[in-house]
N, C-alpha and C. Protein backbone atom coordinates (compact mmCIF):
# COMPACT_ATOMS: atom_id res chain seq x y z
N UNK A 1 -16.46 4.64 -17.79
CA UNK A 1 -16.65 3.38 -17.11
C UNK A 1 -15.32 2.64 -17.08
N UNK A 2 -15.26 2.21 -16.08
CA UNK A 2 -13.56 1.37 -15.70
C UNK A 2 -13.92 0.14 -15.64
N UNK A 3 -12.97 -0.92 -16.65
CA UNK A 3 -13.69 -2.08 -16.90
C UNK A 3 -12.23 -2.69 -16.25
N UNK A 4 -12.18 -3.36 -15.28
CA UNK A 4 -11.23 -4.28 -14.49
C UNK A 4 -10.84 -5.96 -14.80
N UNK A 5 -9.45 -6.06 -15.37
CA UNK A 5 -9.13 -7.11 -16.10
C UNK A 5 -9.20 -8.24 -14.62
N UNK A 6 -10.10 -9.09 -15.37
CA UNK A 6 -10.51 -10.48 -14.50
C UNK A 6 -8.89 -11.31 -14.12
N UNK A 7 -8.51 -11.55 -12.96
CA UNK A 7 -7.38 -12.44 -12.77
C UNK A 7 -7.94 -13.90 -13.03
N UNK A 8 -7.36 -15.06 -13.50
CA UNK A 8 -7.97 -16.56 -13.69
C UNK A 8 -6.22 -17.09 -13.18
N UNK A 9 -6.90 -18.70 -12.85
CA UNK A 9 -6.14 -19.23 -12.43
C UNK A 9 -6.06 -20.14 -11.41
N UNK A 10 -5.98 -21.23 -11.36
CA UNK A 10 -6.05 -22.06 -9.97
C UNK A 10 -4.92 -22.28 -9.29
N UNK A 11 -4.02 -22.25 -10.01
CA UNK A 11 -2.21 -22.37 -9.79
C UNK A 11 -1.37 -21.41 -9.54
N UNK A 12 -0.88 -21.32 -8.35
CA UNK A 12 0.68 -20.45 -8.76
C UNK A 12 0.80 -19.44 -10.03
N UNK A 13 1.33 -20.64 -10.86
CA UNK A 13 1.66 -20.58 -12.12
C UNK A 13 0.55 -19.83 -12.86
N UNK A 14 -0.55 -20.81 -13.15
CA UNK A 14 -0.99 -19.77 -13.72
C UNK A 14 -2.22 -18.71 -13.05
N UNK A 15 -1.89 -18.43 -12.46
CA UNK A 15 -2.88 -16.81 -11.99
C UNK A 15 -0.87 -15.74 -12.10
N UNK A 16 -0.23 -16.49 -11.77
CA UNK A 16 1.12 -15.51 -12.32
C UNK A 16 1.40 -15.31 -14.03
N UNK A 17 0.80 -16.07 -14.61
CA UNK A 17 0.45 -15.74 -16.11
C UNK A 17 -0.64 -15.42 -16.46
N UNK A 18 -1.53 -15.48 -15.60
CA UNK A 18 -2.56 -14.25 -16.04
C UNK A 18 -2.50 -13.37 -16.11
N UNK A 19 -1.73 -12.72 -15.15
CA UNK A 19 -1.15 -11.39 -14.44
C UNK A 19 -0.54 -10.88 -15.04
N UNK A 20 0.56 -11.49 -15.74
CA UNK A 20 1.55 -11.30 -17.01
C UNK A 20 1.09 -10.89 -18.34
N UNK A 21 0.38 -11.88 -19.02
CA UNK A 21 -0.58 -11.56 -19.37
C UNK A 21 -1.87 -10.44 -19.55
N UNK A 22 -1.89 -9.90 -18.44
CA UNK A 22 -2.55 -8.22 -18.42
C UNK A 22 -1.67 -7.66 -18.82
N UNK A 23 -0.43 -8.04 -18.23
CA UNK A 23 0.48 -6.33 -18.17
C UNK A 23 0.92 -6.70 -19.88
N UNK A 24 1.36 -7.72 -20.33
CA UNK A 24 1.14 -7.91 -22.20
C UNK A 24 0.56 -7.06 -22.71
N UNK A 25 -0.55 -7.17 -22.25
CA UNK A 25 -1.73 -7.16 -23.50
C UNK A 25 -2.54 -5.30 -23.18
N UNK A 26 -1.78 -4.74 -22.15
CA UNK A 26 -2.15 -3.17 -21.76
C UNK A 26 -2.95 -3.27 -20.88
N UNK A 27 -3.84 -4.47 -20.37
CA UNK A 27 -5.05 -4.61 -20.00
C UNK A 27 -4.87 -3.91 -18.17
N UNK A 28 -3.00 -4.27 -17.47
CA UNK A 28 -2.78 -4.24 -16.34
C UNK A 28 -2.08 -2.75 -16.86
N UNK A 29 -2.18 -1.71 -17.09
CA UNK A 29 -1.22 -0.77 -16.83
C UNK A 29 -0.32 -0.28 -15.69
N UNK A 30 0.94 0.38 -15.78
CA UNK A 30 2.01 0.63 -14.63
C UNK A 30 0.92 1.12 -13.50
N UNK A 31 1.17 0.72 -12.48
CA UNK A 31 1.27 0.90 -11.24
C UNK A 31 -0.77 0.57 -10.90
N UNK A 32 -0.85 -0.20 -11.89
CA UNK A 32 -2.22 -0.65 -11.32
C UNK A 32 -2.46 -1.42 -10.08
N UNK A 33 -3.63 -1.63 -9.75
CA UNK A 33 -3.20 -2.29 -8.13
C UNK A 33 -3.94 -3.72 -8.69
N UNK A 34 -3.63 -4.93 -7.92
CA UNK A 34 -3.87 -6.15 -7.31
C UNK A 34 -4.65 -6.32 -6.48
N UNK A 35 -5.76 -7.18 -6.66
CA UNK A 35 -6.25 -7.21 -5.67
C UNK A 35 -5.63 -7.97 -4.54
N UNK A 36 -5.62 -7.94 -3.05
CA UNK A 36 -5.66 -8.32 -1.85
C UNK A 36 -5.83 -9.99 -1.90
N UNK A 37 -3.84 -10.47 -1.63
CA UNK A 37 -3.82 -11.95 -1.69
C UNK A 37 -5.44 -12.78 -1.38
N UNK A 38 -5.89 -12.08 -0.01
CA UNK A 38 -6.87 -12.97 0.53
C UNK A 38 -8.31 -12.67 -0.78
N UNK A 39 -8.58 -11.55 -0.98
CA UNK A 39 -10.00 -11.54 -1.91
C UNK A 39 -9.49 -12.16 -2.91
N UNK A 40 -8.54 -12.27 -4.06
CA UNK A 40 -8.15 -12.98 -5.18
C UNK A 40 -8.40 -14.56 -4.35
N UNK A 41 -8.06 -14.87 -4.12
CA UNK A 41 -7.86 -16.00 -3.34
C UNK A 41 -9.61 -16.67 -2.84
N UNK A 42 -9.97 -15.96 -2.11
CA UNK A 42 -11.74 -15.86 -2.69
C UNK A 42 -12.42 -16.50 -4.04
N UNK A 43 -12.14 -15.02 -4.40
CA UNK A 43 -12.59 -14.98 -5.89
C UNK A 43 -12.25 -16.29 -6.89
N UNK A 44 -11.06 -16.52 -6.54
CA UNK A 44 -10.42 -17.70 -7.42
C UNK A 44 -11.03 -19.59 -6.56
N UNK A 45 -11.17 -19.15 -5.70
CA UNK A 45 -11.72 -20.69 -4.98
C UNK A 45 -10.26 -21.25 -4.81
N UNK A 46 -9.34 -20.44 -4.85
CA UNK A 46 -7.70 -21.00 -4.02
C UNK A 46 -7.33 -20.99 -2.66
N UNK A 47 -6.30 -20.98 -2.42
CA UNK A 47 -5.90 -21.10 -1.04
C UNK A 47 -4.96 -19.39 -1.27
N UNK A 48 -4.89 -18.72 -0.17
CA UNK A 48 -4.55 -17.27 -0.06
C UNK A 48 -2.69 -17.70 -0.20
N UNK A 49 -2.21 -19.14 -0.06
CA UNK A 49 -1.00 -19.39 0.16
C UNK A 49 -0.23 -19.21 -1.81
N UNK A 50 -1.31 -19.71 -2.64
CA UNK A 50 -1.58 -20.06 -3.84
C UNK A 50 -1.14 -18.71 -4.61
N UNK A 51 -2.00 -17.74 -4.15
CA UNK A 51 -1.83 -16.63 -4.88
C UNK A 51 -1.07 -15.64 -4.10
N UNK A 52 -0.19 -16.28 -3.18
CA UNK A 52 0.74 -14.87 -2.44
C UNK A 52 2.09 -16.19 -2.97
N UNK A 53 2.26 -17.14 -3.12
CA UNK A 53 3.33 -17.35 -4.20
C UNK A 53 3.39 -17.16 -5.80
N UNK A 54 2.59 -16.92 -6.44
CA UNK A 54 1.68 -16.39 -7.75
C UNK A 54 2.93 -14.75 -7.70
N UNK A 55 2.34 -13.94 -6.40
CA UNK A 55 2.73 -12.66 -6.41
C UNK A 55 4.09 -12.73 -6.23
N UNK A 56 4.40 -13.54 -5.79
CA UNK A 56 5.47 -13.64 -5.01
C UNK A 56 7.27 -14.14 -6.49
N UNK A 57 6.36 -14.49 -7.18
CA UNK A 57 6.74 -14.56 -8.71
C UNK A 57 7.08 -13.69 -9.08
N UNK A 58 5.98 -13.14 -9.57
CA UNK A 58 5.73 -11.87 -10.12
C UNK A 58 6.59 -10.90 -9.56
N UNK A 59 6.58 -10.58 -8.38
CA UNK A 59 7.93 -9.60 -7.89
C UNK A 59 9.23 -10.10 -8.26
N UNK A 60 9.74 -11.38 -8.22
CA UNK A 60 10.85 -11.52 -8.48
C UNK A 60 11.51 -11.54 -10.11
N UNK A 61 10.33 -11.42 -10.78
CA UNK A 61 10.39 -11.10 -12.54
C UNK A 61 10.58 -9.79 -12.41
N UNK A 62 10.41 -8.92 -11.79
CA UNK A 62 9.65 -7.40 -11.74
C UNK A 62 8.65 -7.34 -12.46
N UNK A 63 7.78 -7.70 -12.69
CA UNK A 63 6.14 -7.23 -13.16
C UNK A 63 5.87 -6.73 -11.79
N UNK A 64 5.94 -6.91 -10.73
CA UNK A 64 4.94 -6.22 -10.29
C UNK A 64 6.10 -5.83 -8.62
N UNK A 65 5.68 -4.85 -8.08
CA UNK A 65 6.11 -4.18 -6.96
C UNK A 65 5.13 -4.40 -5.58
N UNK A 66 5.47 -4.65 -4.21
CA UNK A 66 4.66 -4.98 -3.32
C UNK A 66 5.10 -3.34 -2.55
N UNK A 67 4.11 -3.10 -1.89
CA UNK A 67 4.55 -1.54 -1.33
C UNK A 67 4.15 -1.67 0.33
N UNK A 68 4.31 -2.55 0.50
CA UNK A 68 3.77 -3.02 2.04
C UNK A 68 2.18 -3.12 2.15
N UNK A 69 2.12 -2.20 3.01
CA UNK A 69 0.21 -1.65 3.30
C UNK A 69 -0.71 -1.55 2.01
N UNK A 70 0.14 -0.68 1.40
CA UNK A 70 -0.26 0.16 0.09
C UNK A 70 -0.15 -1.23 -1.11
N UNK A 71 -0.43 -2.55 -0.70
CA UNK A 71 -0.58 -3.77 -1.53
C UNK A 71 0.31 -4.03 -2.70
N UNK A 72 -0.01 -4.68 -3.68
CA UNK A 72 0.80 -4.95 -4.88
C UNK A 72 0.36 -4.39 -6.08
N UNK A 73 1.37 -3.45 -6.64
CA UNK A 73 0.91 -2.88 -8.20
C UNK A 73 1.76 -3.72 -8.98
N UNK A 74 1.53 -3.13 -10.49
CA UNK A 74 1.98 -3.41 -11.52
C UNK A 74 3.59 -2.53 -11.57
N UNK A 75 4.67 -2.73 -11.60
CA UNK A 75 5.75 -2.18 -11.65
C UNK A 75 5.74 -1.01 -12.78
N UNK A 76 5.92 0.32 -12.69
CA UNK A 76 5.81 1.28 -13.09
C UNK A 76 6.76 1.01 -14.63
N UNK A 77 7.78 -0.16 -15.17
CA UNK A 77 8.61 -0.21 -15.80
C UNK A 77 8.34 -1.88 -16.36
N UNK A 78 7.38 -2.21 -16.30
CA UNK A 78 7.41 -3.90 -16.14
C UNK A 78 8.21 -4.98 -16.68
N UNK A 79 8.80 -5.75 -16.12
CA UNK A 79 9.75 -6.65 -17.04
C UNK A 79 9.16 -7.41 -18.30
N UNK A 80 7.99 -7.11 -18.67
CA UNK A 80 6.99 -7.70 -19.76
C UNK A 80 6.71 -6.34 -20.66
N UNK A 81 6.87 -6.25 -22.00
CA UNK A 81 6.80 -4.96 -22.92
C UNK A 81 5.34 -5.53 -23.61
N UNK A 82 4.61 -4.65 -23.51
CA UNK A 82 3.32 -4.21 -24.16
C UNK A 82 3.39 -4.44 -25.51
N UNK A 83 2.18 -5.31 -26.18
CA UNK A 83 2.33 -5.21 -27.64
C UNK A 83 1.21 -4.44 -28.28
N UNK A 84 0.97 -3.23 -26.78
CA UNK A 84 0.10 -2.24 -27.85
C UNK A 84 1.41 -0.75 -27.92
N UNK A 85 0.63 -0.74 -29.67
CA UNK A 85 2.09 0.93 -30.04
C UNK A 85 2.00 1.80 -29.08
N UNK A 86 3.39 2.42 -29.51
CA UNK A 86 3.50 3.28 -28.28
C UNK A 86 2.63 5.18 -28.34
């Protein structure tokens, strides 16, 4: 069973530390996918503008990689180190 880490957040800011936050805590592993600015954006009761600057963060930290079509993963190398052992 695949249990999918919940994004939270009403802000920018923080749905981009939520996000961070996964990839911390193992919960986001490399090259996991994101959901789709507009469904997060849904889901969250935000504006789709909200959480494509959120992402838009996040790429410029490197946590996470945008691949065009193929949406936004988790950067295969993330600028955030895991504090589960290796």
């Amino acid at each position: 069973m695949v249990i999918q880490y919940g994004i939270t957040g009403t802000t920018a800011k923080g749905i981009a530390a939520s996000v961070e936050r996964g990839v911390t805590e193992g919960a986001l592993a490399p090259e996991a996918a994101l959901p789709p600015v507009r469904r997060l954006a849904d889901e969250l009761g935000v504006s789709p503008g909200t959480v494509a600057t959120a992402y838009k963060e996040l790429r410029r930290r490197g946590i996470v990689v945008t691949r065009g079509r193929g949406g936004t993963v988790v950067a295969r190398v993330p600028a955030v180190a895991s504090r589960r052992p290796p």
